[in-house]
Protein backbone atom coordinates (compact mmCIF):
# COMPACT_ATOMS: atom_id res chain seq x y z
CA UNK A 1 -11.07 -2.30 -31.13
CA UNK A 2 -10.73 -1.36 -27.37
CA UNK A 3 -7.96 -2.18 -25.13
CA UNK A 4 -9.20 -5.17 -22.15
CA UNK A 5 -8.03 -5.17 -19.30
CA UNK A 6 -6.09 -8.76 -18.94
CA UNK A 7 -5.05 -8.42 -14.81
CA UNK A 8 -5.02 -5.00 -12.72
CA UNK A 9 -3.24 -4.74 -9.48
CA UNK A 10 -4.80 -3.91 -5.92
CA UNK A 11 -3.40 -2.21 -3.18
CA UNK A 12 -1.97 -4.61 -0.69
CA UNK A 13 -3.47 -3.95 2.33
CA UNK A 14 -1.55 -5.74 4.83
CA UNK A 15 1.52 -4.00 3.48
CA UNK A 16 -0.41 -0.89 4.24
CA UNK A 17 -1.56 -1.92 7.49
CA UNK A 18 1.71 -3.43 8.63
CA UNK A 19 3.32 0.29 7.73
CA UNK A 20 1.16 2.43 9.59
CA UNK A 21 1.69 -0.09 12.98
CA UNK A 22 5.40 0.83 12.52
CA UNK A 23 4.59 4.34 12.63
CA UNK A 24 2.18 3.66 15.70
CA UNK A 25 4.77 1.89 17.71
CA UNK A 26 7.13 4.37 16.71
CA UNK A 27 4.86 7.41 17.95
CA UNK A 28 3.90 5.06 21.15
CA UNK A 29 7.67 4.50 22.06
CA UNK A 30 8.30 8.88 21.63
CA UNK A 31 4.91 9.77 23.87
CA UNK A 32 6.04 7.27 26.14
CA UNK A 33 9.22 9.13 26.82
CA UNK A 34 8.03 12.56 26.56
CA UNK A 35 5.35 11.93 28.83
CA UNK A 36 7.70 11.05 31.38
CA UNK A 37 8.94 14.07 31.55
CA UNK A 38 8.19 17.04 28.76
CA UNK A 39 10.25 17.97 25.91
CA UNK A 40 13.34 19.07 27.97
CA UNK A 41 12.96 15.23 29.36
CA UNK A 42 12.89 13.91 25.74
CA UNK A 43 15.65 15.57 24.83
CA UNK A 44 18.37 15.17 27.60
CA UNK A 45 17.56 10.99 27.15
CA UNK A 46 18.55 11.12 23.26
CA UNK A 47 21.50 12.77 24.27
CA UNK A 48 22.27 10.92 27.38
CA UNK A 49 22.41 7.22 27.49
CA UNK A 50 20.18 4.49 28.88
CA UNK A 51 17.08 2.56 27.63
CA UNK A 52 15.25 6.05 27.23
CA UNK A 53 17.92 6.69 24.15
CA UNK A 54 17.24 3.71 22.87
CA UNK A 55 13.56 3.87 22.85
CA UNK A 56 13.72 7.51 21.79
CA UNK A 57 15.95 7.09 19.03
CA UNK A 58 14.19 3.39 17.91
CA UNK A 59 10.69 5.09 18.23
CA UNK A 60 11.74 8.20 15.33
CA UNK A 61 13.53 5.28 13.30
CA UNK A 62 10.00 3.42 13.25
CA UNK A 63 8.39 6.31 12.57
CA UNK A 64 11.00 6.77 9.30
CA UNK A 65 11.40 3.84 8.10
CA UNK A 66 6.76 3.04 8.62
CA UNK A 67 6.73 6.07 6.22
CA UNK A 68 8.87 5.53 3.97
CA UNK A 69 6.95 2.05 3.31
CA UNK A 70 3.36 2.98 3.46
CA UNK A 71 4.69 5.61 1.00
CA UNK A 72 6.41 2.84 -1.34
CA UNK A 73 3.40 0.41 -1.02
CA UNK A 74 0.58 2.76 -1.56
CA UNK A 75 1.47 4.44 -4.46
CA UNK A 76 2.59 1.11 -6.80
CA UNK A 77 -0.01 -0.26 -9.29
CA UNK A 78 0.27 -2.15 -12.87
CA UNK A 79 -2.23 -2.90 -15.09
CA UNK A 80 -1.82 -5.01 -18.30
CA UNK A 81 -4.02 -5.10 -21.38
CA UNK A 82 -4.03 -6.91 -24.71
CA UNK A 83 -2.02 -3.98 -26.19
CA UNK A 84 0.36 -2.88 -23.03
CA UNK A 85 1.46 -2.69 -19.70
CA UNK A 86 1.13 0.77 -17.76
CA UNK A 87 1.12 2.19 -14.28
CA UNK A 88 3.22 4.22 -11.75
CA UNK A 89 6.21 2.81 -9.84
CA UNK A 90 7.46 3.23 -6.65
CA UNK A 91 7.85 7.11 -6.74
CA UNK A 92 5.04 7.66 -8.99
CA UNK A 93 6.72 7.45 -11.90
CA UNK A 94 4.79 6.55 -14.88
CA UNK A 95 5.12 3.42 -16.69
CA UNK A 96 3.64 2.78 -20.05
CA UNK A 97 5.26 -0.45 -22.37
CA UNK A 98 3.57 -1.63 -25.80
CA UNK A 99 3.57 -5.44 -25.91
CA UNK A 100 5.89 -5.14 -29.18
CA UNK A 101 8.66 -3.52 -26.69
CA UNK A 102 8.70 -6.25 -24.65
CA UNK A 103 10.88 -9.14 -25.28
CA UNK A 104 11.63 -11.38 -22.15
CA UNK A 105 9.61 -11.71 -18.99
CA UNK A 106 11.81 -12.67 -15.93
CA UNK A 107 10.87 -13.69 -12.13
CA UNK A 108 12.68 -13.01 -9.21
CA UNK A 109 12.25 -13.21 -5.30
């Protein structure tokens, strides 16, 4: 008998979409200094003081931390069947579980 497919996840795509904003705003806040005054510009306000270090710096931790989420989100899936559960994790690890290995199913927030 073939294995059916019970429930298969989708991509969320406002996690997605919310991730790649961050990395928008991020590039937006390090054009807007470096425009302002070139590279040499961008670099003497990250090492100086002021609102221009603050934007600098925020806009390359937006940039991080929209990557490292659009990188979690997209590559996530789970698909269960009649006979098991598989799919990749976070870091694209694979998952695959029989039903018979599974003995509790918990919830959390």
């Amino acid at each position: 008998m073939n294995e059916q497919i019970i429930i298969k996840s989708e991509r969320d795509i406002r996690a997605i979409a919310i991730s790649i904003a961050i990395i928008l705003i991020g590039l937006v806040c390090i054009i807007a200094v470096f425009c302002d005054g070139g590279i040499e510009a961008l670099l003497d306000y990250m090492t100086g003081g002021g609102i221009e270090i603050v934007v600098s710096w925020g806009g390359i931790s937006l940039i991080v931390i929209g990557t490292i989420l659009l990188f979690r989100f997209k590559n996530c899936e789970i698909v269960v069947t009649d006979k098991r559960i598989y799919g990749k994790a976070t870091f694209g690890t694979r998952v695959d579980l029989p039903l018979d290995s599974i003995s509790a199913v918990g919830m959390s927030n």
